[in-house]
Protein backbone atom coordinates (compact mmCIF):
# COMPACT_ATOMS: atom_id res chain seq x y z
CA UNK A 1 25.22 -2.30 11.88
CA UNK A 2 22.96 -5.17 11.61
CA UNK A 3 20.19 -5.80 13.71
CA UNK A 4 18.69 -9.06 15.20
CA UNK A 5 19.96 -11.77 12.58
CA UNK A 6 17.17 -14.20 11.65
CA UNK A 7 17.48 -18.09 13.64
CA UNK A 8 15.11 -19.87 12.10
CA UNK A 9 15.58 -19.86 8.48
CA UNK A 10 12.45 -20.17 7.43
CA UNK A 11 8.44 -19.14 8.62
CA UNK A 12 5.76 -20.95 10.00
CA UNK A 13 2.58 -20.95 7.31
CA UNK A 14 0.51 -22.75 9.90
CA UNK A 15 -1.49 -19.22 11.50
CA UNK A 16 -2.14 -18.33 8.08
CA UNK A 17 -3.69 -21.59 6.99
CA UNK A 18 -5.61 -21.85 9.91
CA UNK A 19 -7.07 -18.50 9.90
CA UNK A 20 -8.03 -19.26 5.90
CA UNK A 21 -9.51 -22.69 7.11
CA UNK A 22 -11.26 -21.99 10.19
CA UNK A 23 -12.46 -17.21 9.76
CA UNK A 24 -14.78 -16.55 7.16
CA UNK A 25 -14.44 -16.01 3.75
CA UNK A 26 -13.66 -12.34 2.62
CA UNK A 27 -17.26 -12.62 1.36
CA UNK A 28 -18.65 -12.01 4.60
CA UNK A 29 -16.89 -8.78 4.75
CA UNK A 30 -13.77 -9.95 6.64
CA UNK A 31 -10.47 -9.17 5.21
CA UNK A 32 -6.99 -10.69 6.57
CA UNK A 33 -3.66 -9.55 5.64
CA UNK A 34 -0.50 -9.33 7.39
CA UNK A 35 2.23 -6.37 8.56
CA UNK A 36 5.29 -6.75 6.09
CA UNK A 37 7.64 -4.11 7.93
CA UNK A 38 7.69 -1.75 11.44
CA UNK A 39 10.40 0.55 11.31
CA UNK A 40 10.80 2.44 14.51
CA UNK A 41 13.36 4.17 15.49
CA UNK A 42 12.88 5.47 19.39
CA UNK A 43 15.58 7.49 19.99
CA UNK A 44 14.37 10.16 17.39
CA UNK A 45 10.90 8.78 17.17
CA UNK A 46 10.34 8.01 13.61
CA UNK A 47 8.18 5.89 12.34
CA UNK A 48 7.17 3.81 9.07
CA UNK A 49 5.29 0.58 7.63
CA UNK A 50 6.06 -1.16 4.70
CA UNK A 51 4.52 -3.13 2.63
CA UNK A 52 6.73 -5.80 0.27
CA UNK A 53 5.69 -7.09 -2.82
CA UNK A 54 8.28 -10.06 -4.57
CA UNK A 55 8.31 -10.04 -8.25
CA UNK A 56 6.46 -7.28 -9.29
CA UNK A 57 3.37 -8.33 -6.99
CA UNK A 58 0.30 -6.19 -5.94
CA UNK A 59 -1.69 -5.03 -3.36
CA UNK A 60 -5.16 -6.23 -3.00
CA UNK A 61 -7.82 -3.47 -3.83
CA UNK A 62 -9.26 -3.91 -0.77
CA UNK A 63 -5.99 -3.61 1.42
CA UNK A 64 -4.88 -0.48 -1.23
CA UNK A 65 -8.03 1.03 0.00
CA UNK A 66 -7.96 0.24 3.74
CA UNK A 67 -4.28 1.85 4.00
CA UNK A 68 -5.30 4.75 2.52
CA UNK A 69 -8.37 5.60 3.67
CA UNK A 70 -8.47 4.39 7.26
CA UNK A 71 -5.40 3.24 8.44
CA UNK A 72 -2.41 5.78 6.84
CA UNK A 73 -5.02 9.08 7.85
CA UNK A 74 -5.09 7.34 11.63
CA UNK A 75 -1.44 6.99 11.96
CA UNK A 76 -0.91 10.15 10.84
CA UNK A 77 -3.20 12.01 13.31
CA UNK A 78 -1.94 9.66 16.09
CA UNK A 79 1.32 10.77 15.49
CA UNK A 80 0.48 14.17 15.04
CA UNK A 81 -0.83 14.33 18.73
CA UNK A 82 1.50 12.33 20.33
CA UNK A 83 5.60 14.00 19.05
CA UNK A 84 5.76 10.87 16.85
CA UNK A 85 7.73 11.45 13.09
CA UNK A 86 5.24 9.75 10.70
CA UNK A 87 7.38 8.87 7.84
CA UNK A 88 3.92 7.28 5.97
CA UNK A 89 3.12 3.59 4.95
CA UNK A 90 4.58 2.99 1.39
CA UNK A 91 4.25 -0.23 -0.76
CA UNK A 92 7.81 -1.58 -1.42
CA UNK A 93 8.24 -3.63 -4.89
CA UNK A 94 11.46 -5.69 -6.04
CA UNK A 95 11.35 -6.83 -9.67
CA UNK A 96 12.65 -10.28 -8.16
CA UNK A 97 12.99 -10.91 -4.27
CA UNK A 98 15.45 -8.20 -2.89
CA UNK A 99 17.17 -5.04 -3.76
CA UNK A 100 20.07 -7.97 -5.12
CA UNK A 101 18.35 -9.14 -7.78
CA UNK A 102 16.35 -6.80 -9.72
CA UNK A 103 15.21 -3.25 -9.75
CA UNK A 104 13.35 -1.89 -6.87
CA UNK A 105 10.06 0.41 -6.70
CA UNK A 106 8.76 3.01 -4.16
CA UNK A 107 4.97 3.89 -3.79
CA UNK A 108 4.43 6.48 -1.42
CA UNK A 109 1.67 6.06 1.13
CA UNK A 110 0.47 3.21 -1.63
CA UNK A 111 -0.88 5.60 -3.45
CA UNK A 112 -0.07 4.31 -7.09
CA UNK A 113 2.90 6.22 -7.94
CA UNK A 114 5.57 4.20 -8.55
CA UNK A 115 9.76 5.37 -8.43
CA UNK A 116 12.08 3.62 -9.39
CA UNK A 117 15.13 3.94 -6.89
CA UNK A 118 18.78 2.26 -6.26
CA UNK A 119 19.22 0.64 -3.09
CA UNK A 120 21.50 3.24 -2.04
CA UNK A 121 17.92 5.34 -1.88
CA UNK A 122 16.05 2.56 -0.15
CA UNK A 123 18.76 2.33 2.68
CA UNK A 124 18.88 5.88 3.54
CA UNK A 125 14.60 6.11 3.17
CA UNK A 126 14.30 2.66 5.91
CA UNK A 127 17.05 4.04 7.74
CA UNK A 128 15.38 7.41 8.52
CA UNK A 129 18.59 9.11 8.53
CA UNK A 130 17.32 12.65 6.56
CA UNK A 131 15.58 15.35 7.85
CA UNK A 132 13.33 14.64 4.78
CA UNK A 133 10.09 12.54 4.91
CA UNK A 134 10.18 9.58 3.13
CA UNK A 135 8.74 11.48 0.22
């Protein structure tokens, strides 16, 4: 049931300290961030982002903004035209690291409403099973 195992053990920092040493500040206008999560499934053609937050963390303003106002309403009429199931781009929170060790939150599309769910919810929302949106 798993899927590709993780080999390394650990991730490389070194992009992301290059791009803060060597792109302009966020002053200038530019804003980095990376993709958390890609969940695709092809066979029915489902598709959602997530974003994870550790320990209770949030999203930038910025980013909170971007998703919602360019980059969620794009994926959604992409999909739209092209037989794609947009299940949305939520924010993901863990009161610690993991669904293991602490409660877990669910903010749809990032819009600021926060639920509370078991992980029993959270597998069967990533896995994409339902006929349901992802809420």
């Amino acid at each position: 049931m798993m899927t590709k195992k993780e080999t390394t053990g650990k991730r490389s920092l070194e992009f992301s300290r290059w791009i803060k040493e060597k792109l302009p500040d966020s002053k200038t206008g530019l804003c980095v961030t990376n993709q958390d999560w890609v969940f695709w499934n092809y066979k029915t053609r489902r598709l959602m982002l997530i974003e994870e937050k550790t320990k209770e963390g949030k999203l930038a303003p910025w980013f909170k903004i971007f998703i919602g106002t360019v980059l969620h309403p794009a994926l959604e009429e992409y999909c739209k035209k092209n037989g794609i199931d947009y299940r949305g781009y939520h924010l993901l929170k863990f009161e610690n690291t993991s669904p293991d060790d602490g409660k877990i939150f669910w903010i749809v599309n990032c819009n600021g409403q926060e639920e509370e769910i078991t992980e029993e919810e959270l597998i069967k929302r990533l896995g994409m099973e339902d006929e349901e949106k992802a809420k």
